[in-house]
Every structure is written in structure tokens, then in C-alpha cells.
C-alpha atoms as a PDB file:
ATOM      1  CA  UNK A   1      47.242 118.812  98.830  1.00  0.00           C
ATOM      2  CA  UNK A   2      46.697 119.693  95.128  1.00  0.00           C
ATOM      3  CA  UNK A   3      49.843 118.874  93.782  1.00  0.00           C
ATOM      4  CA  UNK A   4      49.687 120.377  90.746  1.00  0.00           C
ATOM      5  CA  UNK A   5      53.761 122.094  90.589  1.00  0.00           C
ATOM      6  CA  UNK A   6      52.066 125.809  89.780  1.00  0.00           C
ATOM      7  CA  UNK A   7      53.305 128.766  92.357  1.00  0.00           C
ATOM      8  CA  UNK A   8      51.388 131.925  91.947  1.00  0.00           C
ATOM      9  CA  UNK A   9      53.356 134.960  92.609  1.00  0.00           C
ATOM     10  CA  UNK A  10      50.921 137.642  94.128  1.00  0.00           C
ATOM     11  CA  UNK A  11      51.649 141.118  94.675  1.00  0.00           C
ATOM     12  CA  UNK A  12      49.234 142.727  97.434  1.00  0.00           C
ATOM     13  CA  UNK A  13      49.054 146.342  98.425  1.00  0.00           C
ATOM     14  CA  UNK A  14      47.432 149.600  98.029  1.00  0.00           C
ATOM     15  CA  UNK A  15      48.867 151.937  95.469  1.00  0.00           C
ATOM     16  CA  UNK A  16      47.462 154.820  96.609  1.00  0.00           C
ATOM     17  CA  UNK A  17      48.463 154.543 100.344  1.00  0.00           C
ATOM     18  CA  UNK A  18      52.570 155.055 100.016  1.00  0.00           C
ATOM     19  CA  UNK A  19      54.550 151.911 100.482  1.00  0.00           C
ATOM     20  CA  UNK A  20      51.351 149.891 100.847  1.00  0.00           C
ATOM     21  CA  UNK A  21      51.817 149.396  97.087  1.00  0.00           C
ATOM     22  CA  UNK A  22      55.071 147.569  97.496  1.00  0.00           C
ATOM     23  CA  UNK A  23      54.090 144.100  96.441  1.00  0.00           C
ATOM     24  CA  UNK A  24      52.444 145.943  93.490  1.00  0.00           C
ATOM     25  CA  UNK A  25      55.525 147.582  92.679  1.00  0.00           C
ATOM     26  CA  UNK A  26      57.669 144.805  93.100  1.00  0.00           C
ATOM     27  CA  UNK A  27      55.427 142.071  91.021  1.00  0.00           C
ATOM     28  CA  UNK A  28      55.901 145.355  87.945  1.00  0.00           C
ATOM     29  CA  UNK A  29      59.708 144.553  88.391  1.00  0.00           C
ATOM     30  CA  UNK A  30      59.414 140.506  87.392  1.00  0.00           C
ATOM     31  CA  UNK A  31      59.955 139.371  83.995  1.00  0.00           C
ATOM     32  CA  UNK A  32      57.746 137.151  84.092  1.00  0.00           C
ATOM     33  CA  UNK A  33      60.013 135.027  81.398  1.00  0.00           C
ATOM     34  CA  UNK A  34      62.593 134.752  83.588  1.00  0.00           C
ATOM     35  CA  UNK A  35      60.914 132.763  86.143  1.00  0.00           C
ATOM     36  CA  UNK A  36      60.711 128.716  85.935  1.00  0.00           C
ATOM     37  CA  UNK A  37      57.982 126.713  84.503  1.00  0.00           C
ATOM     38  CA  UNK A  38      54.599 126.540  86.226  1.00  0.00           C
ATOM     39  CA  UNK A  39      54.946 130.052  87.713  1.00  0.00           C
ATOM     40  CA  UNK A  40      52.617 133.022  87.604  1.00  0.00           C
ATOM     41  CA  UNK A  41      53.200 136.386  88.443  1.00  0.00           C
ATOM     42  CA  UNK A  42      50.228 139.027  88.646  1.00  0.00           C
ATOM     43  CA  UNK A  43      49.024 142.012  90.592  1.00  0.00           C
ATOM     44  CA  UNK A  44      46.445 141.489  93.032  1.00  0.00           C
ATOM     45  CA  UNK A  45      46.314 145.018  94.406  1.00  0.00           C
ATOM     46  CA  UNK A  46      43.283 144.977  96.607  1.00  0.00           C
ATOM     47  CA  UNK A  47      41.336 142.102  95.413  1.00  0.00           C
ATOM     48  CA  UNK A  48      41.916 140.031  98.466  1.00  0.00           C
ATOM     49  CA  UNK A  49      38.545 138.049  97.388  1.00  0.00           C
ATOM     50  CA  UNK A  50      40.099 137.779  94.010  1.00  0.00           C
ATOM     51  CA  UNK A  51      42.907 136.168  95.011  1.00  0.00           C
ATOM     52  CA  UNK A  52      41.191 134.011  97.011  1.00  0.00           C
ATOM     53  CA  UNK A  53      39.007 132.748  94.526  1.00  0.00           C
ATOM     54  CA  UNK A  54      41.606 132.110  92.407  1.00  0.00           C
ATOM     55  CA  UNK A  55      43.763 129.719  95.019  1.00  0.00           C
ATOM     56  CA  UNK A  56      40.207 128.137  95.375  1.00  0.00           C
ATOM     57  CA  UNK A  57      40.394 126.858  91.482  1.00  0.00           C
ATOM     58  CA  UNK A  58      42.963 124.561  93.009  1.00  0.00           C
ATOM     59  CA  UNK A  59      45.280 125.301  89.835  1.00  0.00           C
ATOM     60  CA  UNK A  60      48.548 126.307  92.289  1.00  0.00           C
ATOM     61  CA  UNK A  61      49.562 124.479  95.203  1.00  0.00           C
ATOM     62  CA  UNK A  62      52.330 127.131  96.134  1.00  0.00           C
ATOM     63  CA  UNK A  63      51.615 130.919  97.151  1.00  0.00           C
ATOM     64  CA  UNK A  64      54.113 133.635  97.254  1.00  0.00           C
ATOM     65  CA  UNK A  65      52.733 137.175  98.390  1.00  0.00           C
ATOM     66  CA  UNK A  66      54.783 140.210  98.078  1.00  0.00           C
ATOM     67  CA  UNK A  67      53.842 142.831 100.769  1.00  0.00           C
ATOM     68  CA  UNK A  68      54.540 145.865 103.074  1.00  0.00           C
ATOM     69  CA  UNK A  69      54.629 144.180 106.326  1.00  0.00           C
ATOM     70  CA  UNK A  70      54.967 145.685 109.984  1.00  0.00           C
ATOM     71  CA  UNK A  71      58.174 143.883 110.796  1.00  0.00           C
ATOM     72  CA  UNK A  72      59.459 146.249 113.212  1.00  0.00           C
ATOM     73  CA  UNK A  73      62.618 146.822 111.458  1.00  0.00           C
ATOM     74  CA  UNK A  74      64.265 149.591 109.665  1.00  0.00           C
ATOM     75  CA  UNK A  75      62.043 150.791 106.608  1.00  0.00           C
ATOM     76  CA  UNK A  76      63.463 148.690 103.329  1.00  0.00           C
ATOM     77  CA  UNK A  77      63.568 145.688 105.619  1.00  0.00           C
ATOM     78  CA  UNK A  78      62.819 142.484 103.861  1.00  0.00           C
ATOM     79  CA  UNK A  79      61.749 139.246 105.379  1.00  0.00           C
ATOM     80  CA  UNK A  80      60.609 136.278 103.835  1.00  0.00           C
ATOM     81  CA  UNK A  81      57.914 134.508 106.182  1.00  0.00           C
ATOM     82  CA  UNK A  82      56.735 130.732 105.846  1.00  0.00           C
ATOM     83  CA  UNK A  83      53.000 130.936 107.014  1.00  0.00           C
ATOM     84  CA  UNK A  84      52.032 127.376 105.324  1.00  0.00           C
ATOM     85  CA  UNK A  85      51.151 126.143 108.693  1.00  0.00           C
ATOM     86  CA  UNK A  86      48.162 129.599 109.450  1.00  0.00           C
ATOM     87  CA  UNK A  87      45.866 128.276 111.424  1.00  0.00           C
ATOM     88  CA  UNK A  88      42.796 130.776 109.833  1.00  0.00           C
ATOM     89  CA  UNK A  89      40.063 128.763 112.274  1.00  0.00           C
ATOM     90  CA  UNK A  90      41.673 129.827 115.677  1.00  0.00           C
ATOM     91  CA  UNK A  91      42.152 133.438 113.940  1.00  0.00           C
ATOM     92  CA  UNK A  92      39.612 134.384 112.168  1.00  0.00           C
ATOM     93  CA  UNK A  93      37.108 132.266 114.078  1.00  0.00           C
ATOM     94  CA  UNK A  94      34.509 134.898 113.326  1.00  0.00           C
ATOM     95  CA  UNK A  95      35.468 135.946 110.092  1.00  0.00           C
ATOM     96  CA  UNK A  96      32.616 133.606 108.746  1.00  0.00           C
ATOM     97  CA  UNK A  97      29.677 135.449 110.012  1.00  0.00           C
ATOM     98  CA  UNK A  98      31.065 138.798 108.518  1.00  0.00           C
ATOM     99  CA  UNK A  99      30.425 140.706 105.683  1.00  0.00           C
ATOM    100  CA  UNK A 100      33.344 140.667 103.076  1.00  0.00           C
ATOM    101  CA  UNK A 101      35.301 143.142 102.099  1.00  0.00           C
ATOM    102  CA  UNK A 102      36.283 142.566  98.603  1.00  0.00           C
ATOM    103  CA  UNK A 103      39.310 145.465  99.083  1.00  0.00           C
ATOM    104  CA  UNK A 104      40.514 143.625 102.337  1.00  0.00           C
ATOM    105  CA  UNK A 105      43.981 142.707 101.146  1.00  0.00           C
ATOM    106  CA  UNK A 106      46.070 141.504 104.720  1.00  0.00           C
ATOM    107  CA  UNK A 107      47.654 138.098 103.979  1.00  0.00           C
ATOM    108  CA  UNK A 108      45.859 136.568 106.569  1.00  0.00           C
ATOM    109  CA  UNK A 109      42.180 138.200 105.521  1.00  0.00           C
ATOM    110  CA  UNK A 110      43.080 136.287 101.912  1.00  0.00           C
ATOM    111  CA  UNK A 111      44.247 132.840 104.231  1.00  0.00           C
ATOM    112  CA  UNK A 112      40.796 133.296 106.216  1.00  0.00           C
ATOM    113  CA  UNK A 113      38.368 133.616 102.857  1.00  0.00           C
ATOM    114  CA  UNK A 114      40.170 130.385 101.081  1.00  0.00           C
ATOM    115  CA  UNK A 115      39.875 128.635 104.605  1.00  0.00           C
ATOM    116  CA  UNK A 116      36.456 129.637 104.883  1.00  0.00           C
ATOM    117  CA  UNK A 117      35.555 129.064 101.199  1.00  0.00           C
ATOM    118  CA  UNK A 118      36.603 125.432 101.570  1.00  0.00           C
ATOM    119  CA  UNK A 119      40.055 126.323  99.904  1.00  0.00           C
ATOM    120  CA  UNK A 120      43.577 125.776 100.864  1.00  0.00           C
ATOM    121  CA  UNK A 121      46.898 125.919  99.421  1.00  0.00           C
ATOM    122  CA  UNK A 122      50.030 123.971 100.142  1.00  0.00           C
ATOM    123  CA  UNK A 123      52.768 126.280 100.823  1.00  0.00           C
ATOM    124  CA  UNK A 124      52.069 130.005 101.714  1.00  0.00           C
ATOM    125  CA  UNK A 125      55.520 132.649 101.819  1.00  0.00           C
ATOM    126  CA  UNK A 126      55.163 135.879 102.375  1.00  0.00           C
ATOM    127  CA  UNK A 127      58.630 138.404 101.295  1.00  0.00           C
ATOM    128  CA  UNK A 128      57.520 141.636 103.642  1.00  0.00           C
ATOM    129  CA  UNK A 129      58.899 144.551 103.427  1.00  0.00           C
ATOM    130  CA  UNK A 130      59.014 147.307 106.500  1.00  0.00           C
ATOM    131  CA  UNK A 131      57.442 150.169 105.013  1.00  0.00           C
ATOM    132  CA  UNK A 132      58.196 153.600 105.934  1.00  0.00           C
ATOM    133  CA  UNK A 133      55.226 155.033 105.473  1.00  0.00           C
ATOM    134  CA  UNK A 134      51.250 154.350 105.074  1.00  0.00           C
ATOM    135  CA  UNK A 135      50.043 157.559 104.783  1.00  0.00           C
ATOM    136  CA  UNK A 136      47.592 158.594 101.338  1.00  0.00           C
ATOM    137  CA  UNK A 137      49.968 159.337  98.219  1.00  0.00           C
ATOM    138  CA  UNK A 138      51.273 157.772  95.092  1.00  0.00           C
ATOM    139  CA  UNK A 139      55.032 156.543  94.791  1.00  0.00           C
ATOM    140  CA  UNK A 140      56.834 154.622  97.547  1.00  0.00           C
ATOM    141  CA  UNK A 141      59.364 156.203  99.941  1.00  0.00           C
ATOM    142  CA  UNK A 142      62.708 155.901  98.365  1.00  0.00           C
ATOM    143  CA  UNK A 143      63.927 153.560 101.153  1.00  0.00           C
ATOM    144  CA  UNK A 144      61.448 150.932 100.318  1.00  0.00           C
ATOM    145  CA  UNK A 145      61.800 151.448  96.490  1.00  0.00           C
ATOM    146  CA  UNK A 146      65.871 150.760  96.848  1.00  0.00           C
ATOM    147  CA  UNK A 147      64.282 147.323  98.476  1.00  0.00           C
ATOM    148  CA  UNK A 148      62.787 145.797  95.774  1.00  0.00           C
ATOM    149  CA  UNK A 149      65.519 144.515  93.640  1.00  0.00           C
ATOM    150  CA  UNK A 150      66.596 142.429  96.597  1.00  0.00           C
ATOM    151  CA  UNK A 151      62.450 141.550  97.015  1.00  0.00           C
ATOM    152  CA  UNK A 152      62.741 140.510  93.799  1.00  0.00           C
ATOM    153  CA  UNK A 153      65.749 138.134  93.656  1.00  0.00           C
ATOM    154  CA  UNK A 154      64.449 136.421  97.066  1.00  0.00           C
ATOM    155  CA  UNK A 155      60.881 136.131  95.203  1.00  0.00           C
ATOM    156  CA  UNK A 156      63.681 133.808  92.732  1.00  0.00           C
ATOM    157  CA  UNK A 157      64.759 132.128  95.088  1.00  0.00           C
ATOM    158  CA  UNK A 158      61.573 130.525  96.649  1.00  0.00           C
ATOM    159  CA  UNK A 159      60.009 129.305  93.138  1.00  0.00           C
ATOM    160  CA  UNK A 160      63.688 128.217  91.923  1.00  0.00           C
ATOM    161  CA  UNK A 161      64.226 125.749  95.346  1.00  0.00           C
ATOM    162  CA  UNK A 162      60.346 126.046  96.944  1.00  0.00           C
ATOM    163  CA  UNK A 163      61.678 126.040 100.062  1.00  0.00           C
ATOM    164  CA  UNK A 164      61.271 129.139 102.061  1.00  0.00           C
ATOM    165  CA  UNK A 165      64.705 130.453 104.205  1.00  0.00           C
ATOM    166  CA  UNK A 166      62.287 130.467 106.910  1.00  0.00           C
ATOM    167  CA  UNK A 167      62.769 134.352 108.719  1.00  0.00           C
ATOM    168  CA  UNK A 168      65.245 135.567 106.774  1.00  0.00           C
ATOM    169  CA  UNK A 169      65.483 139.505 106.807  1.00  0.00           C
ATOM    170  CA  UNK A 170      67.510 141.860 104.613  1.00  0.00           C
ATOM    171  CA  UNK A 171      68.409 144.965 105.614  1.00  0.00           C
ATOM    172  CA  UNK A 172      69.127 147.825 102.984  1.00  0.00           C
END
């Protein structure tokens, strides 16, 4: 436990693969100013090592990742997911012995390196959002664009009470 009050806002995703680049589009749409004290916002894309080597400083103890996420909904979905308690060992148990991908950018792939770096951070939330699709191309679907607005004011809502509404989905 690190302690140290800082929540890093991460968006994730891959801009050239559709609504992959949600979290990337959605991090673009936060002020940063308008978010508490001890908050950082930034754009990850695919620098899942990155990321990781950046919870491994041990400077935030809170980790919000904003991501297109197969949740089996309706595209423009949201869900806000409370993964703090990942078990990376039982999941990634061979992860270890692997070569890394440095453009390997799945929540639990960036969980997995921290684990296996020695890292770990506090809290983990993840606010998901069903794309609609995957496929190569530039621009989100227009479903999943309407979505981030609401991605945005749940991102608020985490780093204003740190608590995560644990599987809450919004449906647009």
C-alpha cells in the first residue's frame, strides 16, 4: 500500500483500430483542471509497458483506465469495473517467461507487467465501454462517441468519492 492520495487517470486503446481508441478519446475530453487535487490524466495509447512503469514509481496508489471493453452489451455501453482484487499470478502465470510486448495494452497485460515487475497499485477501476467495432480505421463509431460524455462524468465520480459503484453499466 503506497498511500500516497495520487489517482492516475489512464486512457488505453488503439487509435487506429475504430473504437479501440475510446479511452484515448475520452481522456482528450477531461479538463484536466477540473478534476481534484492529486489527480492525473494522460494518454497511454499503446504503451502498456509505459504505464506500467509508471505505477511501478509508486507515485499513485489509485488507477483508473478508460477502455473499449467486450461487455457483451449494446455498443455505447459503459461499465465501471473494480479489478483491485486481479489476481495477475493465477492469470498470467506464464506471462514471466515471455517476451514483452511494449504495444500490449489489455488492462490485465498492464496488471501482469506491474505484478511481475514487483509493482502494485492499491485500487484498480476500469470504465469500459462496449465498442461497436474493432476493425482498422480512424474515428469511433458514432454510438460509442455519444458514450463518452457519460465515460467522462463516471471517470468524476471515482476520483471525487474513490470508491468504485462496483458493476455499474450505462446504457446510451
Amino acid at each position: 500500500m503506497t498511500g500516497t492520495g495520487r489517482t492516475l487517470i489512464a486512457g488505453i486503446g488503439n487509435i487506429f483500430l475504430a473504437d479501440d481508441g475510446f479511452g484515448v478519446e475520452a481522456v482528450r475530453a477531461i479538463d484536466p483542471a477540473s478534476l481534484p487535487d492529486g489527480v492525473d490524466v494522460a494518454d497511454y495509447g499503446i504503451r502498456g509497458v509505459h504505464l506500467a512503469y509508471e505505477l511501478l514509481g509508486g507515485r499513485h496508489d489509485a488507477l483508473v483506465m478508460i477502455d473499449a471493453v467486450p461487455l457483451g452489451d449494446a455498443p455505447g455501453t459503459l461499465a465501471v469495473l473494480d479489478v483491485s482484487g486481479y489476481s495477475c499470478r493465477a492469470e498470467f502465470a506464464d506471462w514471466a517467461g515471455t517476451a514483452v510486448d511494449a504495444h500490449s495494452m489489455q488492462p490485465e497485460a498492464v496488471l501482469a507487467a506491474l505484478h511481475n515487475l514487483g509493482g502494485a497499485v492499491d485500487r484498480v477501476y476500469v470504465v469500459g465501454c462496449q465498442p461497436a467495432a474493432l476493425d482498422a480505421g480512424i474515428g469511433l463509431t458514432p454510438v460509442v462517441a455519444a458514450a463518452i460524455p457519460a465515460a467522462v462524468a463516471l471517470v468524476r465520480e471515482l476520483v471525487a468519492t474513490r470508491a468504485a459503484p462496483a458493476g455499474r453499466r450505462v446504457s446510451r
